[in-house]
Protein backbone atom coordinates (compact mmCIF):
# COMPACT_ATOMS: atom_id res chain seq x y z
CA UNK A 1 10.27 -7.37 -33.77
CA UNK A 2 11.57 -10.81 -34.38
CA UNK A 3 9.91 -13.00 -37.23
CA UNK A 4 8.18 -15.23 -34.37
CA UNK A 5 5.01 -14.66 -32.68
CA UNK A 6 6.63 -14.28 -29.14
CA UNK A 7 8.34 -11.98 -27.80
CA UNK A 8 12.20 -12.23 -27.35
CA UNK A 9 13.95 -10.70 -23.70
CA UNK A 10 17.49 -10.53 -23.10
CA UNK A 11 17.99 -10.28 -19.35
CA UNK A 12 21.86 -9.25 -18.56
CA UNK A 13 22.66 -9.49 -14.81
CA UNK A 14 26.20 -9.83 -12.69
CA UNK A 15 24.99 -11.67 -9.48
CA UNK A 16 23.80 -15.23 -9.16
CA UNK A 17 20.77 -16.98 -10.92
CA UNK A 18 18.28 -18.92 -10.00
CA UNK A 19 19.54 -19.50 -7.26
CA UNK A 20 20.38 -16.27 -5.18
CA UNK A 21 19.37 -13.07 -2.89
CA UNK A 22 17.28 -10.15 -3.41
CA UNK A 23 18.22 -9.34 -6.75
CA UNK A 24 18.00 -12.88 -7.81
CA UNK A 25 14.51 -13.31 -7.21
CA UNK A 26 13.53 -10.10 -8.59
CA UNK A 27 14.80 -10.52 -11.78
CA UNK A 28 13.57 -14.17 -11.46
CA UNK A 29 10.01 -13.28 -10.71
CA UNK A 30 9.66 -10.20 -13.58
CA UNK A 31 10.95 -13.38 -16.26
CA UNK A 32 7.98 -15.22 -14.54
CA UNK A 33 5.87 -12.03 -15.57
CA UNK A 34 6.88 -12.20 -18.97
CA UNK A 35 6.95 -16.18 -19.29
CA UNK A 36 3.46 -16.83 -18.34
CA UNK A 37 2.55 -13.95 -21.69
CA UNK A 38 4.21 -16.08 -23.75
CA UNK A 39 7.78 -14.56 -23.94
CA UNK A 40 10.85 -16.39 -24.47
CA UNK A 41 13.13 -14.98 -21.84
CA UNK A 42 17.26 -15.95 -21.76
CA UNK A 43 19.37 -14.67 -18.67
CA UNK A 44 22.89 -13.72 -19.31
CA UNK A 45 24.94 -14.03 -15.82
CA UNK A 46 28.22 -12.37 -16.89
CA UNK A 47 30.02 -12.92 -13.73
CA UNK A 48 30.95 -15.92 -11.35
CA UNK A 49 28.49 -15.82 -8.49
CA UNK A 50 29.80 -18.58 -6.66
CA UNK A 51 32.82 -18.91 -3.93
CA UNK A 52 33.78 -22.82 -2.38
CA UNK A 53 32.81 -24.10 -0.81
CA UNK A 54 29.51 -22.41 -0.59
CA UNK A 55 27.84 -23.11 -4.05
CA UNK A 56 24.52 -22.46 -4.55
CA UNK A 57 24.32 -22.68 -8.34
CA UNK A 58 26.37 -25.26 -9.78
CA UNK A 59 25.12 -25.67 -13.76
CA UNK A 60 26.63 -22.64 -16.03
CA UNK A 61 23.21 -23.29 -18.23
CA UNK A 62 19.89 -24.61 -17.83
CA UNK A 63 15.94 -24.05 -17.41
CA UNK A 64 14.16 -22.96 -14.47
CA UNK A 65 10.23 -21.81 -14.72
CA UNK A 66 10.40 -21.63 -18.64
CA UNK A 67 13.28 -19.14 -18.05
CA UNK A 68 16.97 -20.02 -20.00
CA UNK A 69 19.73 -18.81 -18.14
CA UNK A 70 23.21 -19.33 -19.15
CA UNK A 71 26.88 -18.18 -17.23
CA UNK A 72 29.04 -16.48 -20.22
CA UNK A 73 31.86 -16.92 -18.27
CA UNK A 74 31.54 -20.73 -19.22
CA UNK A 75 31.05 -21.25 -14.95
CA UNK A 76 29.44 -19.91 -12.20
CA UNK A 77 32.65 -20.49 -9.54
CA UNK A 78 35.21 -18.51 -8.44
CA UNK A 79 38.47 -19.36 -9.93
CA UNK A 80 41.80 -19.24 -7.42
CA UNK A 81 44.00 -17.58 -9.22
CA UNK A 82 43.66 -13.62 -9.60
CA UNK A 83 44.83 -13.98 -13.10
CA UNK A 84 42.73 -16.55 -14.61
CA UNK A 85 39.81 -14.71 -12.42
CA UNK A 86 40.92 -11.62 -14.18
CA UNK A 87 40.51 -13.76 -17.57
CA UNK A 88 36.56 -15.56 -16.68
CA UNK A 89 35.32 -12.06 -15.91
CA UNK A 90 36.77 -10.77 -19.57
CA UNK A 91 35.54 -13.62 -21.10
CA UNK A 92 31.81 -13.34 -19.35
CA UNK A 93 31.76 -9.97 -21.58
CA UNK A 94 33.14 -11.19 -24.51
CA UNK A 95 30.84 -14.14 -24.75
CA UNK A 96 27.41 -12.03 -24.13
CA UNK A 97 28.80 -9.48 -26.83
CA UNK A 98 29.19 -12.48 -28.74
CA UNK A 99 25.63 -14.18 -27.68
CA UNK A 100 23.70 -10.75 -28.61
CA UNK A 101 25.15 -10.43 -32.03
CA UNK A 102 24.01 -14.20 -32.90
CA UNK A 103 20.21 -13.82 -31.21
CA UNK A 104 20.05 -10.69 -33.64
CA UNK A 105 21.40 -12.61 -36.58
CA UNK A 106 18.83 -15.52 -35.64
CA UNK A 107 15.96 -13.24 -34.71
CA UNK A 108 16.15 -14.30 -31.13
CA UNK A 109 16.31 -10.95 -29.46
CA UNK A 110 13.83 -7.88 -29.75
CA UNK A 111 15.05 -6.50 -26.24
CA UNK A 112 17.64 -6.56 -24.03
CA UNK A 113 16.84 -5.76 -19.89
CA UNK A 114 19.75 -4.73 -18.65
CA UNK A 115 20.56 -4.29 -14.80
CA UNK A 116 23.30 -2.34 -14.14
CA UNK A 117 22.39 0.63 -12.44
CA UNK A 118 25.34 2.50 -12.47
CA UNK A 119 27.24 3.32 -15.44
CA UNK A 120 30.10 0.58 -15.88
CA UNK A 121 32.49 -0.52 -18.37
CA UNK A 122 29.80 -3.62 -18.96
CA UNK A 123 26.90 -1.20 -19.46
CA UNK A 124 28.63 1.00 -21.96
CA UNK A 125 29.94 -1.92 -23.84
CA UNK A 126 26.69 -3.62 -24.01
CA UNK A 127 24.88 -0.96 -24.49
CA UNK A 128 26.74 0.76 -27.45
CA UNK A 129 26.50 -3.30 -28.98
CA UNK A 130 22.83 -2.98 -28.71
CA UNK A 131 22.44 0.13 -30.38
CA UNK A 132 24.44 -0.61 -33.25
CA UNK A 133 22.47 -3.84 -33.48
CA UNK A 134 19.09 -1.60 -33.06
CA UNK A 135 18.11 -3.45 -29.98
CA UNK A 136 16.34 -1.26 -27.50
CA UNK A 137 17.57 -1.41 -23.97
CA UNK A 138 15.46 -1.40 -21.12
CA UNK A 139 17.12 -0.65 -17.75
CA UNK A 140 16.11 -1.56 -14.30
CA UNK A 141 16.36 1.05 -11.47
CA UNK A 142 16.03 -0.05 -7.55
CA UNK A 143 18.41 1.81 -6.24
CA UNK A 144 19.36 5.68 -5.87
CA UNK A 145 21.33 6.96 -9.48
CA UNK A 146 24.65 7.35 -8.54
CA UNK A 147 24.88 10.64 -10.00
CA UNK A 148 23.23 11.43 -6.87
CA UNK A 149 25.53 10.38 -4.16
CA UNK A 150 27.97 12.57 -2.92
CA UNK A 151 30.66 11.48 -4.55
CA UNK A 152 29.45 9.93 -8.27
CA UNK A 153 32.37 7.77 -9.51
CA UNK A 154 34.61 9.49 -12.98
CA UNK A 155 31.99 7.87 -15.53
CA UNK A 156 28.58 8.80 -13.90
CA UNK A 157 29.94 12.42 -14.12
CA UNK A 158 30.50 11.88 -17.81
CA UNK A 159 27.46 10.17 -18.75
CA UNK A 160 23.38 10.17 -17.69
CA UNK A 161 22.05 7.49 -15.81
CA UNK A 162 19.57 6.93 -18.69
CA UNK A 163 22.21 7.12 -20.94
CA UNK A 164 21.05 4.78 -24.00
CA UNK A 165 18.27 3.25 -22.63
CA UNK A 166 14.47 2.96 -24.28
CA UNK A 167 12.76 2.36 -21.34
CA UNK A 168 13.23 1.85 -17.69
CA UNK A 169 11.54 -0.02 -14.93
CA UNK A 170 11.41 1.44 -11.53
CA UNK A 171 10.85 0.06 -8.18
CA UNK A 172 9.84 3.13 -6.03
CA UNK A 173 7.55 6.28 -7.07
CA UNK A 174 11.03 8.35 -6.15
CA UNK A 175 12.53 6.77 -8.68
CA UNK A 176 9.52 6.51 -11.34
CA UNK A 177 9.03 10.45 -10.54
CA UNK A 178 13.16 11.15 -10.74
CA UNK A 179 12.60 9.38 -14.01
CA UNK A 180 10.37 10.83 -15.79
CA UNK A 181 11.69 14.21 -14.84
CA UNK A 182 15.28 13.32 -16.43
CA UNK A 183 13.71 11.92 -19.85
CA UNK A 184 11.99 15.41 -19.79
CA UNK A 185 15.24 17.65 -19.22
CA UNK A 186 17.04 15.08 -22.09
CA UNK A 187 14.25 15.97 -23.91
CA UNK A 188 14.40 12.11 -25.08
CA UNK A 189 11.06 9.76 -25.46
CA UNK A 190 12.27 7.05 -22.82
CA UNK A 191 9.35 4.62 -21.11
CA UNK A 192 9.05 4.04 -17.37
CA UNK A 193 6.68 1.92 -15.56
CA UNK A 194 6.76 0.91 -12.02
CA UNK A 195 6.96 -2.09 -10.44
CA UNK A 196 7.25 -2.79 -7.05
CA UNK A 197 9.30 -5.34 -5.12
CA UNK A 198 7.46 -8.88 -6.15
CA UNK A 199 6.54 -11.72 -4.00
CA UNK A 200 5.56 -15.30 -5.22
CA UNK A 201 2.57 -15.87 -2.95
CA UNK A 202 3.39 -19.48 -2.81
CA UNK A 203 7.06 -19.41 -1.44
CA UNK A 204 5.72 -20.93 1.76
CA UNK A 205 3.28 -23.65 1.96
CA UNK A 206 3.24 -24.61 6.06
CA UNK A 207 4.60 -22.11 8.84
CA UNK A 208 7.72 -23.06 11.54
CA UNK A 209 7.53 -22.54 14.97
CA UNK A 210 8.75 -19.33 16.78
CA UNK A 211 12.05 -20.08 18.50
CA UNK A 212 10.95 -20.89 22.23
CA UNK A 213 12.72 -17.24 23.39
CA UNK A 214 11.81 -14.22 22.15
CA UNK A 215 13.81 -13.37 18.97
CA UNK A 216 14.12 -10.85 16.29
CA UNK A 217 15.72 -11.22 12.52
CA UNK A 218 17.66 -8.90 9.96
CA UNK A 219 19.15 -9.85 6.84
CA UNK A 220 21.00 -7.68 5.06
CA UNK A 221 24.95 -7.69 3.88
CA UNK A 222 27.88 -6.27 6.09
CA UNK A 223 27.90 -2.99 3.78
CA UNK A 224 24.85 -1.83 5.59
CA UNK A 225 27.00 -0.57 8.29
CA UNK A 226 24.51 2.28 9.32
CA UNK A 227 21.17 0.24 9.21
CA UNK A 228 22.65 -2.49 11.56
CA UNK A 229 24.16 0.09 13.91
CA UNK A 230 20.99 1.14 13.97
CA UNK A 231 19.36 -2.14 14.81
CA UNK A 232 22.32 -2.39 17.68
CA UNK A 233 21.26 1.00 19.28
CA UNK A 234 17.47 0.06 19.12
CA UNK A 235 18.29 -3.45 20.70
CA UNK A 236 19.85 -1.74 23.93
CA UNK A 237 16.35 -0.37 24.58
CA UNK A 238 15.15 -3.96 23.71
CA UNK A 239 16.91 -5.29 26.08
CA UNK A 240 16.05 -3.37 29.20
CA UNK A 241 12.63 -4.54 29.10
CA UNK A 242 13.11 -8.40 27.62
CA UNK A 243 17.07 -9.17 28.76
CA UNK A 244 16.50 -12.82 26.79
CA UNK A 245 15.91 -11.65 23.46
CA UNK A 246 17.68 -12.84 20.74
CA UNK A 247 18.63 -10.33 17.21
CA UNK A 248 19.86 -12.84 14.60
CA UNK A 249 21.71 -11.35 11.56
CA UNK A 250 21.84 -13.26 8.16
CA UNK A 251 22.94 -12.14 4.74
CA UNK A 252 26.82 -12.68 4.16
CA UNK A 253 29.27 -15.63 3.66
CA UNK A 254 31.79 -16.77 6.71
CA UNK A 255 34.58 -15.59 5.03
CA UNK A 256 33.41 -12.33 3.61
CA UNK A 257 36.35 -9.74 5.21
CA UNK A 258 34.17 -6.91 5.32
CA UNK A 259 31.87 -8.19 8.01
CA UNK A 260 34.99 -7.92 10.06
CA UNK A 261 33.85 -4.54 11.75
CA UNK A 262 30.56 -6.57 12.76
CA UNK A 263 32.57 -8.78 15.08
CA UNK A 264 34.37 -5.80 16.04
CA UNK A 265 31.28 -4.15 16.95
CA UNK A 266 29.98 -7.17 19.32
CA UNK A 267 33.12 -7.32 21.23
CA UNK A 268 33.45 -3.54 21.77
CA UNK A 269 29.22 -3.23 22.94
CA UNK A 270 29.90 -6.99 25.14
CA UNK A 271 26.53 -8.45 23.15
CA UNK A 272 28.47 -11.39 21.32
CA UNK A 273 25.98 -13.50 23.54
CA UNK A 274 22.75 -12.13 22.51
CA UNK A 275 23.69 -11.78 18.65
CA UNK A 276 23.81 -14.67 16.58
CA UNK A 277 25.44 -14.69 13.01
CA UNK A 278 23.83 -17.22 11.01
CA UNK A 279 26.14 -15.95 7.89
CA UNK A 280 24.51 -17.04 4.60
CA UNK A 281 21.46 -19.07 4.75
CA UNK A 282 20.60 -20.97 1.33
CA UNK A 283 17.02 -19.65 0.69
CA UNK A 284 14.48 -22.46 1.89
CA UNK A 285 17.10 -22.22 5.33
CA UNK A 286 16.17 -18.67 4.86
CA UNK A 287 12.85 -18.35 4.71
CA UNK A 288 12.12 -20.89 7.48
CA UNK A 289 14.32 -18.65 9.65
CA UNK A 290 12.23 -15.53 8.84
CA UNK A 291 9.25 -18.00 10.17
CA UNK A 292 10.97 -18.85 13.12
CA UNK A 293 11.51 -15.03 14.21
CA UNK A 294 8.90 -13.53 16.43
CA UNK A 295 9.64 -9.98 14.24
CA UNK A 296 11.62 -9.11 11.13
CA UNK A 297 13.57 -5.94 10.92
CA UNK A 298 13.66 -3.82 8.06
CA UNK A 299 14.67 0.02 9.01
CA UNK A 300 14.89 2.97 6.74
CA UNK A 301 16.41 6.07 7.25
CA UNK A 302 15.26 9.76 5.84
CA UNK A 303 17.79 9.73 3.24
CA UNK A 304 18.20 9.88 -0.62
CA UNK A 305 18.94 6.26 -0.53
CA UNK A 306 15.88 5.02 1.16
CA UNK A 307 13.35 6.90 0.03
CA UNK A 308 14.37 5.51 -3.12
CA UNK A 309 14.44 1.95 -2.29
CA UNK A 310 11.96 -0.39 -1.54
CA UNK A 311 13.40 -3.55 -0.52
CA UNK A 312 12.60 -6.84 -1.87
CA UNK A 313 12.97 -8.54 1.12
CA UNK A 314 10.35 -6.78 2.56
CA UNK A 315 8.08 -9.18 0.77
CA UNK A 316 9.25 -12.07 1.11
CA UNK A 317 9.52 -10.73 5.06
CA UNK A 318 5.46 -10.42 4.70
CA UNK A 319 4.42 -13.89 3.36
CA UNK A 320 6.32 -16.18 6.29
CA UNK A 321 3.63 -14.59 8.43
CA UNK A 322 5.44 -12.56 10.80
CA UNK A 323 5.42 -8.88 11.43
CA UNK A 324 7.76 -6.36 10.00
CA UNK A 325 9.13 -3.57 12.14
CA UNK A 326 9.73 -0.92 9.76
CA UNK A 327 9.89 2.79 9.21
CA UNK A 328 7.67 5.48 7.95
CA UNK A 329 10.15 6.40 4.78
CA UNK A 330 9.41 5.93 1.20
CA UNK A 331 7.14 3.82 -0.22
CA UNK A 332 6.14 2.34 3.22
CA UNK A 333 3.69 5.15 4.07
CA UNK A 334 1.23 3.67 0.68
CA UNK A 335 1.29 0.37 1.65
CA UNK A 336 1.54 -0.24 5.37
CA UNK A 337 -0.39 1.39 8.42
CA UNK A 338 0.80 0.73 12.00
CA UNK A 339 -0.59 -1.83 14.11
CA UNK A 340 -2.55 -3.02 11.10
CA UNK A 341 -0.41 -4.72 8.27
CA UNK A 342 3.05 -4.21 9.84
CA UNK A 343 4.45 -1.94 12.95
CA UNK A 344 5.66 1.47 11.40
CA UNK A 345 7.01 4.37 13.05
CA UNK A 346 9.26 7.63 12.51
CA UNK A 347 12.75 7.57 11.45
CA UNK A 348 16.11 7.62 12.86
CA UNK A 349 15.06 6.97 16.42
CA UNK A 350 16.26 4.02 17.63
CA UNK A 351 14.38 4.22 21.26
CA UNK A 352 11.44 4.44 18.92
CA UNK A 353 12.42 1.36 17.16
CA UNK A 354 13.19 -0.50 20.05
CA UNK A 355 9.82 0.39 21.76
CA UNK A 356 8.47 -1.10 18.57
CA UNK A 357 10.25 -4.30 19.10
CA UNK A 358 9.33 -4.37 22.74
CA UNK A 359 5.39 -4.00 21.40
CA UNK A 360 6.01 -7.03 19.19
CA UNK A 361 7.28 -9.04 21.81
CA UNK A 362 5.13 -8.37 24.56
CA UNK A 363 2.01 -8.55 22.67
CA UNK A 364 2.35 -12.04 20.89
CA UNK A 365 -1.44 -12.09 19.97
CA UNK A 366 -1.84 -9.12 18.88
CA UNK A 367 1.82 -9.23 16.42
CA UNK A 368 0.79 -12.56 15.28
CA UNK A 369 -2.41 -10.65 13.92
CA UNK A 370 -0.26 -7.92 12.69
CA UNK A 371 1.44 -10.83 11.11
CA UNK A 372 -1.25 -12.64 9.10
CA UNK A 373 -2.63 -8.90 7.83
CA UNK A 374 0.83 -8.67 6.04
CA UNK A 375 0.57 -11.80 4.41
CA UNK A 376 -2.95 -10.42 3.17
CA UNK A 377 -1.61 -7.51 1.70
CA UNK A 378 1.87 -9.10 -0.20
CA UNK A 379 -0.70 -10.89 -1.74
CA UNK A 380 -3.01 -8.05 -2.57
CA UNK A 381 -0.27 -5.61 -3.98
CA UNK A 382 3.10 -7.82 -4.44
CA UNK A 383 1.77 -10.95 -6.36
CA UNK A 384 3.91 -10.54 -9.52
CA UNK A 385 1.04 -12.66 -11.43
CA UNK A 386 -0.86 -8.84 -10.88
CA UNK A 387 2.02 -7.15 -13.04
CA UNK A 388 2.48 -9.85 -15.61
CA UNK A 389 0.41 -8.06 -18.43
CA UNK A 390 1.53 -4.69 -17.44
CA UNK A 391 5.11 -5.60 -17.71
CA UNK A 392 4.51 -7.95 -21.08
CA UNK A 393 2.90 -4.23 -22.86
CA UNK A 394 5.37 -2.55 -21.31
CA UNK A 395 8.23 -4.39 -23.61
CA UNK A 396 5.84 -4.61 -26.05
CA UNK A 397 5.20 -1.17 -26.52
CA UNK A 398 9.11 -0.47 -26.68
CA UNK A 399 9.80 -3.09 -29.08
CA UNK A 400 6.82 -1.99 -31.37
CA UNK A 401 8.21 1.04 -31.79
């Protein structure tokens, strides 16, 4: 451990910070964790996050809640050329190489958390850095391992998920269980604690109005073609029984090419007029939308990939106050009951997630009860304030030894 009293975190990320989606406010909210126990925390963006002219994070260093963050591409936008792109996203790895040898010469780094799920050039350069240097890495895991996909890219087949990692943080008991049962077959001594998804429970301080017709709200990125498909299917049965309903999608930028099939979609089911595609909504715009919606949508499907996940958006779904409409996969089955802190039912049905919808929006009362319970339990089980300590040992622990 370093010569200081505090301890030293390395965060490495590739997506936007602080300002940002899912990810962003994850990551955000477990440097909060660590923070407020008197860690010194530095964030490492190695990629550009931002495309003009939709910028959300403009400074390539700063402070934000005691956290440092710093862009080792020397920017957070998106170049125009493909060539000096090609050259930024080079240099972003060069520079954190570069930025991890100096904390270790300067006794600014006892850890590094490193989220990169999948095995990458990136990982295995950083991570072969770190053990040279002796620095245990610590990886996060929210998604399903790739190695178990159908078709694992060349260098997941080569190498373990928990290839060269100390300790890993887990968002799901599927992935806490899957694990602990690979650090037993690698017969290594790896760490893993779970950690749910996170809420702040203050994100919100007043609550919007719902929109004056009945309306319904999913964000999530064009790549979810099967969950919004879904949603589609479970909106015709919606729409028998309340023909004025409104499904708004959110979670993508205007010119993002693959949401191309979405359009497509709309044109070839004639419900362009009863969609609308707010694109991608900087986060207060965000969250006062999720306010504004009489339900929020979140399916899951009885798959690898969901069972593994738990979504962070769920909680930040819970504290504007409305219901979620969700699915009995996964985690959802520990921390929600039907009718009582969200609406749950079985998987891939879509007449049985429409009916659910319907319930919501014929039943105002009774969903904005449904509503208020959520709120209750985000802050009961997601306040990351309740994992701070945990999380704090948890490095501790890894570092100490």
């Amino acid at each position: 451990m370093s010569s200081t009293n505090s301890l030293n975190v390395v965060i490495i990320v590739r997506f936007g910070f602080p300002n940002g989606m899912a990810p962003t406010q994850r990551v955000r909210l477990l440097s909060r964790c660590l923070v407020e126990q008197g860690s010194k925390v530095t964030i490492l963006c190695t990629r550009v996050s931002e495309t003009p002219p939709f910028i959300e994070n403009y400074s390539s260093k700063g402070n934000v809640d005691g956290i440092n963050y710093e862009y080792t591409t020397g920017t957070p936008i998106r170049a125009d050329h493909f060539l000096l792109r090609r050259w930024v996203e080079f240099r972003g790895l060069l520079m954190c190489i570069w930025k991890i040898i100096e904390y270790r010469k300067l006794q600014k780094i006892d850890s590094i958390y490193l989220w990169a799920l999948d095995i990458s050039i990136t990982r295995i350069v950083i991570t072969v850095v770190a053990r040279l240097l002796n620095i245990p890495v610590i990886l996060e895991f929210n998604e399903r391992p790739q190695n178990l996909t159908k078709n694992p890219a060349f260098l997941t087949k080569l190498i373990p998920p928990l290839w060269g990692s100390s300790g890993v943080i887990a968002i799901s008991e599927f992935l806490f269980c899957w694990c602990k049962e690979a650090t037993k077959k690698g017969m290594r001594d790896i760490k893993v604690i779970k950690v749910p998804i996170l809420i702040d429970p203050i994100i919100t301080d007043r609550y919007e109005q719902l929109t004056s017709s009945p309306s319904v709200l999913f964000a999530g990125m064009p790549a979810y073609v099967e969950t919004i498909r879904f949603i589609f299917d479970a909106m015709d049965i919606v729409w028998q029984q309340v023909p004025d309903c409104v499904l708004f999608l959110t979670g993508w930028h205007p010119e993002n090419k693959s949401a191309g099939w979405i359009y497509a979609e709309l044109a070839r089911r004639s419900i362009s007029h009863r969609v609308k595609l707010l694109g991608y909504l900087p986060r207060a715009e965000l969250l006062r939308q999720y306010q504004c919606s009489w339900a929020l949508l979140i399916p899951l499907f009885q798959d690898l990939r969901s069972q593994a996940r738990f979504p962070t958006k769920i909680g930040e779904y819970l504290v504007s106050g409305r219901p979620i409409i969700t699915t009995q996969v996964g985690e959802i089955s520990e921390f929600f009951q039907d009718g009582i802190n969200a609406y749950v039912c079985e998987p891939d049905n879509p007449a049985i997630f429409g009916s659910k919808i319907v319930e919501v929006l014929t039943n105002p009362v009774q969903a904005k009860i449904v509503g208020q319970q959520g709120v209750i339990s985000a802050q009961k089980c997601f306040d990351y304030r309740l994992f701070s300590r945990d999380i704090y040992d948890f490095f501790l622990n890894i570092v100490g030894r």
